[in-house]
Protein backbone atom coordinates (compact mmCIF):
# COMPACT_ATOMS: atom_id res chain seq x y z
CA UNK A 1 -33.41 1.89 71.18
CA UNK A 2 -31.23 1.36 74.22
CA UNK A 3 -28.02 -0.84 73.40
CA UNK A 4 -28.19 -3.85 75.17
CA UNK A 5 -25.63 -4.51 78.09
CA UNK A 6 -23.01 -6.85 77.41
CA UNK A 7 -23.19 -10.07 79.48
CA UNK A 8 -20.74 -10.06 82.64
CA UNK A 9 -19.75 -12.89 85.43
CA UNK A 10 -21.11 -11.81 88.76
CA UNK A 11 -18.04 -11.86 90.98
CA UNK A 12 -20.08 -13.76 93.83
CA UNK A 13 -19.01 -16.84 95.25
CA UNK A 14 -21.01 -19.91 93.85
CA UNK A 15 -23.69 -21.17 96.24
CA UNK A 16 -22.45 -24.85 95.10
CA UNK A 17 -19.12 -24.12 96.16
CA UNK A 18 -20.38 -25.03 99.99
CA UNK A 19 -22.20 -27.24 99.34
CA UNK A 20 -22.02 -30.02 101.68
CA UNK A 21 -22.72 -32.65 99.89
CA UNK A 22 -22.97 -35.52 98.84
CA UNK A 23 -25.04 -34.94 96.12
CA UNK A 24 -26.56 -38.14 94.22
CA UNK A 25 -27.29 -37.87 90.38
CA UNK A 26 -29.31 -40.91 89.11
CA UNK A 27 -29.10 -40.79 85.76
CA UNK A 28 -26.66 -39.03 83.47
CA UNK A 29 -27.83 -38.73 80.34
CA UNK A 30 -27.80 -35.54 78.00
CA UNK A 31 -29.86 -33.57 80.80
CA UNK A 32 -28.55 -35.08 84.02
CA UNK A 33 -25.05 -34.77 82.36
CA UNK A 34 -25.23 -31.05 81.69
CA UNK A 35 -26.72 -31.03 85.28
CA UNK A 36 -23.27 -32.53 86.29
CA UNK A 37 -21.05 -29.94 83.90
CA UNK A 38 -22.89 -26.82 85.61
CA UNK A 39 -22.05 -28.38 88.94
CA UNK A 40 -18.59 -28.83 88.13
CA UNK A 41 -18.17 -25.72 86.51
CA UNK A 42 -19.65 -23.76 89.46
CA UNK A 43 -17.37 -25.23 92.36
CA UNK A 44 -18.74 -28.25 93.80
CA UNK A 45 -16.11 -30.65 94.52
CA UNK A 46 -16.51 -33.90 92.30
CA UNK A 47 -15.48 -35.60 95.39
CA UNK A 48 -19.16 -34.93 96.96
CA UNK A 49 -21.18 -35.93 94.31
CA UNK A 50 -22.31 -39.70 93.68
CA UNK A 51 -23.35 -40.66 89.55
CA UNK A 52 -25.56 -44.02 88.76
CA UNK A 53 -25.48 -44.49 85.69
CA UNK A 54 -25.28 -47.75 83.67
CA UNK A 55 -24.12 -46.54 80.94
CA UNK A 56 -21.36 -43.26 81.46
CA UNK A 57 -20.00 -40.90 78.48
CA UNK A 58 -16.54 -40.12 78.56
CA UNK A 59 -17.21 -37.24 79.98
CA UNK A 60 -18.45 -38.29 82.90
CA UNK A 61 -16.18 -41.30 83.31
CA UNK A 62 -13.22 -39.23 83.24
CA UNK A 63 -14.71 -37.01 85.95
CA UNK A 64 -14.15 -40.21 88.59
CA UNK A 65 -10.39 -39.58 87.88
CA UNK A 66 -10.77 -36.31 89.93
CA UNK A 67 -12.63 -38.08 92.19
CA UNK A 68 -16.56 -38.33 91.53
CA UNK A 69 -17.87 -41.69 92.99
CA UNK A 70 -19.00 -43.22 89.74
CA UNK A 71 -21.13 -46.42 90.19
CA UNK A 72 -20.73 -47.13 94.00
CA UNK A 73 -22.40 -49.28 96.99
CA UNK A 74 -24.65 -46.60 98.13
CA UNK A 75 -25.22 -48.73 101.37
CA UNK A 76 -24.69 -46.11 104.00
CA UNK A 77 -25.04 -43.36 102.19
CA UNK A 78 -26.70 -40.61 103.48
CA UNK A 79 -27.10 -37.35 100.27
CA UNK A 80 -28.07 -34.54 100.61
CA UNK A 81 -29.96 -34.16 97.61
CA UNK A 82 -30.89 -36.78 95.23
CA UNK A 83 -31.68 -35.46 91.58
CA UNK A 84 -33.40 -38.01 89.67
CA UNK A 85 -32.48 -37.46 85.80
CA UNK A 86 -33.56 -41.41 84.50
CA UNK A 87 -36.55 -41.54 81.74
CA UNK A 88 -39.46 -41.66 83.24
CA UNK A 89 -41.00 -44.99 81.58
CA UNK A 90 -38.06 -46.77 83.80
CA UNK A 91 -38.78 -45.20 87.17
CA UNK A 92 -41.08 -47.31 88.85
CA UNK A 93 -37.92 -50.31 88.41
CA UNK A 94 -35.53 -47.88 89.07
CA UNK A 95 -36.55 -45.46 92.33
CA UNK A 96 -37.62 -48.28 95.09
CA UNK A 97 -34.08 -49.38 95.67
CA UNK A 98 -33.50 -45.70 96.25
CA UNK A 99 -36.05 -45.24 98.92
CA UNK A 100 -34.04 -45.73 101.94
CA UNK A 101 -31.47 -42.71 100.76
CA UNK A 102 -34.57 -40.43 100.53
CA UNK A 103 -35.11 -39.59 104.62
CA UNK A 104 -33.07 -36.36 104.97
CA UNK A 105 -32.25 -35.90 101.43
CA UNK A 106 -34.23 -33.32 99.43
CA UNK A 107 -35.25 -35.03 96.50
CA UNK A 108 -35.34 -33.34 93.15
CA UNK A 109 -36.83 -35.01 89.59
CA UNK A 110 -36.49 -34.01 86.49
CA UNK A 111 -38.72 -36.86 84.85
CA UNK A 112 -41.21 -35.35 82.54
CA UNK A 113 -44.35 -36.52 83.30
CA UNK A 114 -43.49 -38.32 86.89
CA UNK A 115 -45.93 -36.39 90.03
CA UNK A 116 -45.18 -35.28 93.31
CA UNK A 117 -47.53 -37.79 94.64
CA UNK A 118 -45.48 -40.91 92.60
CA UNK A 119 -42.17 -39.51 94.35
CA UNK A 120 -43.79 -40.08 97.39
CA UNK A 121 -45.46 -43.31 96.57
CA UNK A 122 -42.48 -44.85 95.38
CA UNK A 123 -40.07 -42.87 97.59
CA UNK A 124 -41.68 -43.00 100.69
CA UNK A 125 -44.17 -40.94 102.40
CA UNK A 126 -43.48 -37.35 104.14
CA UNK A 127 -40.30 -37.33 101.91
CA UNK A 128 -39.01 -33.29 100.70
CA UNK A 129 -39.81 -33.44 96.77
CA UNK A 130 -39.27 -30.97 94.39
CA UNK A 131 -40.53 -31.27 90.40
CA UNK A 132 -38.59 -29.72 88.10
CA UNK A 133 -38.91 -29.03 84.16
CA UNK A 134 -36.23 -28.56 82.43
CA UNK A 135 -35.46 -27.78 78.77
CA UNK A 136 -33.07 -29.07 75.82
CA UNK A 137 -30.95 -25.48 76.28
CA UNK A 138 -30.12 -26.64 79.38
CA UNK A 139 -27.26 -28.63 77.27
CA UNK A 140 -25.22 -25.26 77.20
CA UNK A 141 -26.31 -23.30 79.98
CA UNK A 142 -28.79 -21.23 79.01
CA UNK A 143 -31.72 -23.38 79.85
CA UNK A 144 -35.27 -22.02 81.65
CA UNK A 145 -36.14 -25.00 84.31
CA UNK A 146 -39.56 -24.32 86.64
CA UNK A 147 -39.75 -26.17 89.62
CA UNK A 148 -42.34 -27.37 92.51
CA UNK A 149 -42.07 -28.31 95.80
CA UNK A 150 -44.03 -30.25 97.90
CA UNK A 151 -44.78 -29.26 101.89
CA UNK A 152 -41.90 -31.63 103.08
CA UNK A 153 -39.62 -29.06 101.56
CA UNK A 154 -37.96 -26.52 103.59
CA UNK A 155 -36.21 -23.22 103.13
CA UNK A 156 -33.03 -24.65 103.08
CA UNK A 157 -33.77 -27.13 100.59
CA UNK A 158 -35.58 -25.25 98.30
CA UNK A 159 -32.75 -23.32 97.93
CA UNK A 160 -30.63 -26.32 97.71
CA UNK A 161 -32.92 -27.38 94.91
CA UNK A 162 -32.31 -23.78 93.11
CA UNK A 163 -28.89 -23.68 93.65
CA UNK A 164 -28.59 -27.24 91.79
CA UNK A 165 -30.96 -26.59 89.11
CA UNK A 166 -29.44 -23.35 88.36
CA UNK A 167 -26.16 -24.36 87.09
CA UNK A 168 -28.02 -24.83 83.45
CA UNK A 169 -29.97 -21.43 83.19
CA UNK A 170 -32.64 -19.45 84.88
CA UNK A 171 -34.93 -21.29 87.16
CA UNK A 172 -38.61 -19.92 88.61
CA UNK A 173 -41.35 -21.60 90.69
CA UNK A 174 -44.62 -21.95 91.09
CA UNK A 175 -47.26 -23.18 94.04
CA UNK A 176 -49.65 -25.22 91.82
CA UNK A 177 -47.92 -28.58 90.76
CA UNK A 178 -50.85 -28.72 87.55
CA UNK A 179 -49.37 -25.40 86.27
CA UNK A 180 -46.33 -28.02 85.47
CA UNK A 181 -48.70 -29.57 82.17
CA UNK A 182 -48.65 -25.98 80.79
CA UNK A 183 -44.94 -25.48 81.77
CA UNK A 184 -44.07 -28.51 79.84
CA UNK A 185 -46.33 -27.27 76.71
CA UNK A 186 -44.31 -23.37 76.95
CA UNK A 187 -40.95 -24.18 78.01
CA UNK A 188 -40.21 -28.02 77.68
CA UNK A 189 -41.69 -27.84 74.06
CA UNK A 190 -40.74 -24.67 73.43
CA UNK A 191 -37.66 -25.19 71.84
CA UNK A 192 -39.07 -27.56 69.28
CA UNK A 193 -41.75 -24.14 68.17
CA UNK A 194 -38.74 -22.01 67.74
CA UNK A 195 -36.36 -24.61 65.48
CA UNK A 196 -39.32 -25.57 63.71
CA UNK A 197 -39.62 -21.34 62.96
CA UNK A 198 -36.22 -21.59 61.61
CA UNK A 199 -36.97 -24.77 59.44
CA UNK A 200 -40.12 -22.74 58.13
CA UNK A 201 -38.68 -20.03 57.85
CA UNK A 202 -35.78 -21.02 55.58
CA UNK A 203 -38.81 -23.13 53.30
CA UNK A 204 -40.53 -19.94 52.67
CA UNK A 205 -37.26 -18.43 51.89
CA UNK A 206 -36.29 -21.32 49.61
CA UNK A 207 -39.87 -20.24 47.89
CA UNK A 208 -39.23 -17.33 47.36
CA UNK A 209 -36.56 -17.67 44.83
CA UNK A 210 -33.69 -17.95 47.73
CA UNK A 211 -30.55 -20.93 47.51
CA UNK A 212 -31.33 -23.47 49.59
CA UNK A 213 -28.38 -23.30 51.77
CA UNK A 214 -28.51 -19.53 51.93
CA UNK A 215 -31.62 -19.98 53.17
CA UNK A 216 -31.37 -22.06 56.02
CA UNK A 217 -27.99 -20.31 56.64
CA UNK A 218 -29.92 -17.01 57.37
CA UNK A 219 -33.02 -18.29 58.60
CA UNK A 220 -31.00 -20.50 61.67
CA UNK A 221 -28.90 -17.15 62.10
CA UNK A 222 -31.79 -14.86 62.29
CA UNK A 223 -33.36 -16.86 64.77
CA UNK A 224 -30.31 -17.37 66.50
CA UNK A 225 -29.25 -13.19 66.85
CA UNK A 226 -32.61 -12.32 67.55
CA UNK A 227 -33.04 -14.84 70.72
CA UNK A 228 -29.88 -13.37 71.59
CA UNK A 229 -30.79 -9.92 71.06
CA UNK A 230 -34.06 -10.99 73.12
CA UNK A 231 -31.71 -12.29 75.94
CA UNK A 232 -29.59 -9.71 76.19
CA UNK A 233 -31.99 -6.56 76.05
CA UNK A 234 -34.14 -5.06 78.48
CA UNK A 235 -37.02 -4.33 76.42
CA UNK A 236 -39.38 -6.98 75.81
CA UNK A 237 -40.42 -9.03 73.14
CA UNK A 238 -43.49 -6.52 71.88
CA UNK A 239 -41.32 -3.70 72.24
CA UNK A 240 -38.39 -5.54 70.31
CA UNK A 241 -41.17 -6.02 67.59
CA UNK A 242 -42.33 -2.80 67.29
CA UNK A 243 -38.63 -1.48 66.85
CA UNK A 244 -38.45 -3.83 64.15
CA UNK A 245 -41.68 -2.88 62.52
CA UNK A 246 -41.95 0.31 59.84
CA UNK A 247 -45.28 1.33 59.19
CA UNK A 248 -46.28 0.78 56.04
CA UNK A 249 -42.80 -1.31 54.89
CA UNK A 250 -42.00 -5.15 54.55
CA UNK A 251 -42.09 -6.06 58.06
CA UNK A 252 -45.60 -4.68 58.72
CA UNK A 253 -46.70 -6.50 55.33
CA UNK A 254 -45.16 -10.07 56.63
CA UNK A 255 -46.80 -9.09 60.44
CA UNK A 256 -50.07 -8.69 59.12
CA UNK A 257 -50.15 -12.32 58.05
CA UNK A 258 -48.41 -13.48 60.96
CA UNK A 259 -50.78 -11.37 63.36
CA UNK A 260 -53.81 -12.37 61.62
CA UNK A 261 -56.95 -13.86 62.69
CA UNK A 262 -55.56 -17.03 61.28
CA UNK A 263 -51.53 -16.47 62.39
CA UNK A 264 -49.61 -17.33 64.69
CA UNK A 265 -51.10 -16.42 68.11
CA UNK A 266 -53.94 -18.86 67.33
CA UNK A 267 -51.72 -21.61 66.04
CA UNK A 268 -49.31 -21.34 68.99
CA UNK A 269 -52.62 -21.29 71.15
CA UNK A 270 -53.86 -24.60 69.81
CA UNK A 271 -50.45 -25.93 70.29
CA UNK A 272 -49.58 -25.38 73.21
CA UNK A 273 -53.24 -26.45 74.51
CA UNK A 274 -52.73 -29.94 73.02
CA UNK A 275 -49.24 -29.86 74.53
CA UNK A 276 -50.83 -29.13 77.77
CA UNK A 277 -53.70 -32.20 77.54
CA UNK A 278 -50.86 -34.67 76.15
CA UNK A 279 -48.70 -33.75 79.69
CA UNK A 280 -51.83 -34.16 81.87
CA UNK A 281 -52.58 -37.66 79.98
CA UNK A 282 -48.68 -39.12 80.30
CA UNK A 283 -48.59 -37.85 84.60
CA UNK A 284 -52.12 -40.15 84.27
């Protein structure tokens, strides 16, 4: 099997370090805070980006010192982006008094659940709108974030759009805003599959005569080196399997369960379906 490459930093200026700015962040929570770290971390001066948020960690409170504009009159202000990170149940209070910032700006929400056509609604009409999901792995970088745009859009702010979303992980796109429902049920959910395969998998360990701590020690490890081992190689998942897989040993045993007419692929399938119906219900 090939060794898989170590990671390296590209040596290429950051695309946020021109940015012109300013950038508005409503909403800095867990994700529209580790929004605001990848900024930071790739080059944007704080100085051009604008945080409102009621209620600011440490974190981000401290970043005002250097110069972020933390709370301000946003009377006059004129962004050039506007990322909307606030939970979605509180939009429709919190976006009108937003609405004249919007003309010019490209306009970029992370709000599970929250359409193109309520941006614009609430926002204005003919405003540049991109939809973006995001997910919980975001928190350290190594999120997976799949994005929309509406018409409005241009070139220039699409890539405005990637260039923000990218500072917490890989980012792709599609053309169909309903493909976001099964996004949300892959990759926004997704996370929850995979630590709920390390809490089952430590269980079955723990039944199988295991310690319980040794158990959940190796099962969160295991999961952990082998989505790292996933990231890091070029081969994919199957072919990471099959590596794995001796014919006739334990691995094949435990696969034929797993691969099953009753395993996992049809489990995940329902799952994910459900996931998919329960997006399309909350965007109404």
């Amino acid at each position: 099997m090939p060794e898989p490459k170590p990671e390296t930093r590209s040596e290429t200026p950051s695309p946020l370090a021109g940015v012109a700015g300013p950038i508005l962040l409503v909403g800095a929570g867990k994700m529209g805070g580790a929004l605001l770290e990848g900024w930071l971390r790739l080059g944007i001066d704080p100085r051009k980006i604008v945080v409102i948020e009621p209620h600011p960690s440490a974190e981000t409170a401290a970043q005002a010192i250097a110069g972020l504009r933390l709370n301000p009159d946003t009377a006059g202000l004129r962004p050039q982006a506007i990322v909307l990170a606030v939970k979605p149940q509180t939009a429709p209070e919190a976006l009108p008094a937003l609405a004249p910032l919007a003309a010019g700006a490209v306009v970029i929400s992370i709000m599970a659940g929250r359409t193109l056509a309520f941006l614009e609604a609430t926002l204005g009409a003919g405003i540049a709108a991109v939809r973006a999901m995001p997910n919980t792995p975001a928190a350290i970088g190594r999120g997976m974030t799949v994005a929309v745009a509406n018409s409005a859009v241009t070139a220039d702010g699409r890539a405005l759009a990637q260039a923000l979303l990218a500072a917490t992980g890989k980012v792709d796109w599609v053309a169909e805003e309903g493909l976001i429902d099964a996004v949300t049920a892959v990759s926004g959910s997704g996370p929850a599959y995979v630590f709920l395969m390390a809490e089952s998998l430590a269980r079955a360990g723990i039944a199988a005569g295991l310690p319980a701590d040794l158990a959940h020690r190796i099962a969160r490890e295991t999961v952990a080196g082998a989505g790292e081992l996933l990231h890091r190689s070029p081969l994919d998942a199957a072919t990471l399997r099959k590596n794995v897989t001796s014919p006739g040993g334990t691995t094949a045993a435990a696969l034929d369960v797993l691969m099953g007419p009753d395993g996992l692929d049809p489990l995940l399938e329902k799952a994910v379906a459900a996931a998919t119906r329960r997006s399309r219900e909350l965007a109404g």
